[in-house]
Protein backbone atom coordinates (compact mmCIF):
# COMPACT_ATOMS: atom_id res chain seq x y z
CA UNK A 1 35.63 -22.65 -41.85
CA UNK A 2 37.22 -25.42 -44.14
CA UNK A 3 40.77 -25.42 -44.95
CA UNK A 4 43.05 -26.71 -47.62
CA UNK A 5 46.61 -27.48 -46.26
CA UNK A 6 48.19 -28.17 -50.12
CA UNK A 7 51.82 -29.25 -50.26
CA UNK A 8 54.46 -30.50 -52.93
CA UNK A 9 56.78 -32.77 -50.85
CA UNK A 10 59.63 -34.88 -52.66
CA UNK A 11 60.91 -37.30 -49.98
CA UNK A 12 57.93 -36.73 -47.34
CA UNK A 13 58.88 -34.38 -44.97
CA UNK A 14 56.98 -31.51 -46.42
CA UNK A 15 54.00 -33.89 -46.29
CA UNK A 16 54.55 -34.97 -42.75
CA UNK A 17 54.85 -30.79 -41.86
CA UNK A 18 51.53 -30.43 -43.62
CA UNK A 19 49.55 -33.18 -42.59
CA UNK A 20 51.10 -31.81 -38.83
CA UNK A 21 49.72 -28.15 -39.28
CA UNK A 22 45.97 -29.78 -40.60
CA UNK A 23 45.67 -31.61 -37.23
CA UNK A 24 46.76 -28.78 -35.27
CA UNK A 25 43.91 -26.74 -36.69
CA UNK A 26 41.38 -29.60 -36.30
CA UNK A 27 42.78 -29.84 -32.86
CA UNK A 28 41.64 -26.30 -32.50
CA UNK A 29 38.28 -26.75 -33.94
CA UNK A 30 39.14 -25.98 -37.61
CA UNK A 31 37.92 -28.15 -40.33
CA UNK A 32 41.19 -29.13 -42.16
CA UNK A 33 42.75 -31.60 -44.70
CA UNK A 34 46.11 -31.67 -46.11
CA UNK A 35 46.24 -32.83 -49.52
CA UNK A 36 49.10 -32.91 -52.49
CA UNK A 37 49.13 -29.81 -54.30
CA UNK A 38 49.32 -31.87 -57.33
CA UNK A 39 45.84 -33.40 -56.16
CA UNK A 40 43.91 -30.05 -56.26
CA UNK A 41 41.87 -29.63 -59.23
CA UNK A 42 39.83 -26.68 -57.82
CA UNK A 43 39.56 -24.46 -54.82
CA UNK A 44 36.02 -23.81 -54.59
CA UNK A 45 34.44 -24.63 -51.11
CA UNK A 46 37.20 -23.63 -49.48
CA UNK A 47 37.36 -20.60 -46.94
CA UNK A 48 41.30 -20.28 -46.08
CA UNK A 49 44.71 -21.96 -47.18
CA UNK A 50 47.90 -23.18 -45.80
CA UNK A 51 50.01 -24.55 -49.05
CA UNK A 52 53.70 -25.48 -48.62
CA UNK A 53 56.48 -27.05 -50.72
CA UNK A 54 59.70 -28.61 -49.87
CA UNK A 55 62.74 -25.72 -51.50
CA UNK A 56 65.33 -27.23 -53.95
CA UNK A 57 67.85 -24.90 -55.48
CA UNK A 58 66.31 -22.00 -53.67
CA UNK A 59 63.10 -23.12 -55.91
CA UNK A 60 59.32 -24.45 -54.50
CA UNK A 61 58.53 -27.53 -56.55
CA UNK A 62 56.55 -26.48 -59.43
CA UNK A 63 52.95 -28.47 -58.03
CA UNK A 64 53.07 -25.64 -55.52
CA UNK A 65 53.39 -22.92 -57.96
CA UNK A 66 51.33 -23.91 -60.16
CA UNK A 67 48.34 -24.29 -57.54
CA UNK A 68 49.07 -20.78 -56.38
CA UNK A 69 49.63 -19.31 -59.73
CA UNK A 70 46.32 -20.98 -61.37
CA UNK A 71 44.12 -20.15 -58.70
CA UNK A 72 45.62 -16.87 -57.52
CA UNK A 73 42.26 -14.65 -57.81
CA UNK A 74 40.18 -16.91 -55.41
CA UNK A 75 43.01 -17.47 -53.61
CA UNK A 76 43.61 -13.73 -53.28
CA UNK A 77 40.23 -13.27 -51.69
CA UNK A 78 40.57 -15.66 -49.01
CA UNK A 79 43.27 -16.32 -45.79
CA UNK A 80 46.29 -17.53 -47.48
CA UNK A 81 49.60 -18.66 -45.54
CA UNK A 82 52.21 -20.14 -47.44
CA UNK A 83 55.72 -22.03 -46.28
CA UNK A 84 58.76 -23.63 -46.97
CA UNK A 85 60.49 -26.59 -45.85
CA UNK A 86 64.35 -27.74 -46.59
CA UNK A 87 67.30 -26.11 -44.86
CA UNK A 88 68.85 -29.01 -42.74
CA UNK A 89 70.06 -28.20 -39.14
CA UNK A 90 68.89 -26.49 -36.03
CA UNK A 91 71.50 -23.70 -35.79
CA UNK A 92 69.94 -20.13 -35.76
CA UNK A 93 73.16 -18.52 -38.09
CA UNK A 94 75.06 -20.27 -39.98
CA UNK A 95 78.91 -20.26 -40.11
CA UNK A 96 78.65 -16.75 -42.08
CA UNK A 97 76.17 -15.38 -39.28
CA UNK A 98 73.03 -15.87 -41.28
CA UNK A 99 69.98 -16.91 -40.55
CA UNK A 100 69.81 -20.56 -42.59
CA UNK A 101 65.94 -19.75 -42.80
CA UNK A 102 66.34 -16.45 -44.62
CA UNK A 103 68.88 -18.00 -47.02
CA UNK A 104 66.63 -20.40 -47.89
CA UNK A 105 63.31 -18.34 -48.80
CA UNK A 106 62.42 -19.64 -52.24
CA UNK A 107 62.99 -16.87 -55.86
CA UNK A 108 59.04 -17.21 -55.97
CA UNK A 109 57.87 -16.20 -52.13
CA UNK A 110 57.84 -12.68 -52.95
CA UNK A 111 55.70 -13.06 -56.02
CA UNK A 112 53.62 -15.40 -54.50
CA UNK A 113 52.75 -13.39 -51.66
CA UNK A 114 51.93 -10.48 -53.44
CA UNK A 115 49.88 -12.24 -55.89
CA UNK A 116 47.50 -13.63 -53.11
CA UNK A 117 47.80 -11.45 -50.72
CA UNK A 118 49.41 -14.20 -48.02
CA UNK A 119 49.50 -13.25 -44.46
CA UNK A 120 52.20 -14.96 -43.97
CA UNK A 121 55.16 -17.37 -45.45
CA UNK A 122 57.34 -19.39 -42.62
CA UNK A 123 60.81 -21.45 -43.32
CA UNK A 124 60.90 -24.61 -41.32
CA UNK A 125 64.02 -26.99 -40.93
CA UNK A 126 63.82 -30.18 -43.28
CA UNK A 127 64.62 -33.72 -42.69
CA UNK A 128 67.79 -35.36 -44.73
CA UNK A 129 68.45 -39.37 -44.87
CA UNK A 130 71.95 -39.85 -46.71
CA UNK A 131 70.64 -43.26 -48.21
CA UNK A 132 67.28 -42.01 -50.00
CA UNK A 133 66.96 -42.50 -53.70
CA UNK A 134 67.72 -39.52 -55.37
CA UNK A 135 65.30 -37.65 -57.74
CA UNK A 136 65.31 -34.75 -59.86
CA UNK A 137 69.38 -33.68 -61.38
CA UNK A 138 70.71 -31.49 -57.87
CA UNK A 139 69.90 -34.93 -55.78
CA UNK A 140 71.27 -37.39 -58.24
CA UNK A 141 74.64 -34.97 -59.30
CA UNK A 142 74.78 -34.46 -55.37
CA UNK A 143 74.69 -38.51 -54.93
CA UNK A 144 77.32 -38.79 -56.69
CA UNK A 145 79.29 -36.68 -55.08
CA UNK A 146 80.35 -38.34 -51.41
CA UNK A 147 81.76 -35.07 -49.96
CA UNK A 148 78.96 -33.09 -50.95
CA UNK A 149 76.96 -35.57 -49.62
CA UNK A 150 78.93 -36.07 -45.99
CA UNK A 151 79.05 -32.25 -45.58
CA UNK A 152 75.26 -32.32 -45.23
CA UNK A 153 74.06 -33.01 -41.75
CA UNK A 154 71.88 -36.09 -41.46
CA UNK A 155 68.47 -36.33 -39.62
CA UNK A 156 65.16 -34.75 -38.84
CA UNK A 157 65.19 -31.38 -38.34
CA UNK A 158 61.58 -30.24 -38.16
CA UNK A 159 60.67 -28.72 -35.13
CA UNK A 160 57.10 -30.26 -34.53
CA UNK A 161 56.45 -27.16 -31.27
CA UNK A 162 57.62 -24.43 -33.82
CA UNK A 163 55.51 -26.33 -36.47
CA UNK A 164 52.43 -26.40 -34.20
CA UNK A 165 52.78 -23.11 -32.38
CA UNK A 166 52.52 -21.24 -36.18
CA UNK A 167 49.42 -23.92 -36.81
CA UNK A 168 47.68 -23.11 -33.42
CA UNK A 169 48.17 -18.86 -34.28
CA UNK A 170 46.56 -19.89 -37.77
CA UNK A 171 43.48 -20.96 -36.04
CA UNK A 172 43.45 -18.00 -33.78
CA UNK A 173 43.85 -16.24 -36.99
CA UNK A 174 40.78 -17.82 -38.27
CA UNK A 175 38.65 -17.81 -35.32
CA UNK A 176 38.75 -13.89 -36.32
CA UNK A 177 37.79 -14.06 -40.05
CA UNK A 178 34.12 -13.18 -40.43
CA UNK A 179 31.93 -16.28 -42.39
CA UNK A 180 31.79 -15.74 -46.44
């Protein structure tokens, strides 16, 4: 069983999530490798994929949707498990009693899932560093903006056990699929 762990990551964090999930499934006997989403030129030779992308603006970065929209009907016929990185905190509801991991599902999951059939799509916690260069308009109009910026909590958020525990049920996952 070989695996592609794709990801669009901005900053790294979504990288450091994927590259994470890849050795927990080599860890559990699964031939992995993460790679960029924006790397993949084909998905041929592949048996099952775990593709991710950092969520701006309630948005996946467009590497990600691109790789899942251009190769949805192999990707359809394979294991698929998508997810999301970006809300910042570690509180399970939010001041308005929501769950900051539902809020934050991407406009495109739903489509996305359908289209290929994913078994899954999980939200995990970001990271945030106040002092990283900005890209892309939110970040830089955001920058410039020092309350916006001091309302959002600082640090690493990304819970490496959650991370690993959904990685490690992958692998049992696969461990099931039948070869071809």
């Amino acid at each position: 069983m070989h695996v592609l762990v794709a990801y669009a990551s901005r900053h790294g964090a979504t990288r450091g999530i994927a590259e994470r999930i890849a050795q927990t499934l080599q860890a559990a006997g699964v031939d992995a490798e993460a790679r960029p989403a924006s790397s993949v030129k084909g998905v041929a030779g592949y048996d099952a994929f775990v593709i991710g992308s950092a969520a701006y603006m309630f948005h996946w970065l467009k590497d990600a949707v691109a790789l899942v929209r251009r190769n949805r009907a192999v990707l359809a016929g394979k294991p698929v498990w998508l997810f999301s990185s970006g809300p910042l905190g570690t509180e399970a509801l939010d001041a308005k009693g929501r769950d900051p991991k539902e809020a934050a599902i991407p406009k495109e999951i739903a489509e996305l899932r359908e289209a290929v059939g994913a078994r899954d799509h999980r939200v995990f916690f970001g990271v945030y560093e106040r002092d990283r260069k900005p890209i892309g308009l939110a970040e830089r109009f955001v920058s410039h903006m020092p309350a916006a910026r001091e309302g959002l909590p600082e640090g690493d958020f990304r819970d490496w056990p959650e991370i690993e525990a959904w990685a490690a049920g992958i692998a049992r996952d696969l461990q099931r699929v039948p070869p071809g």
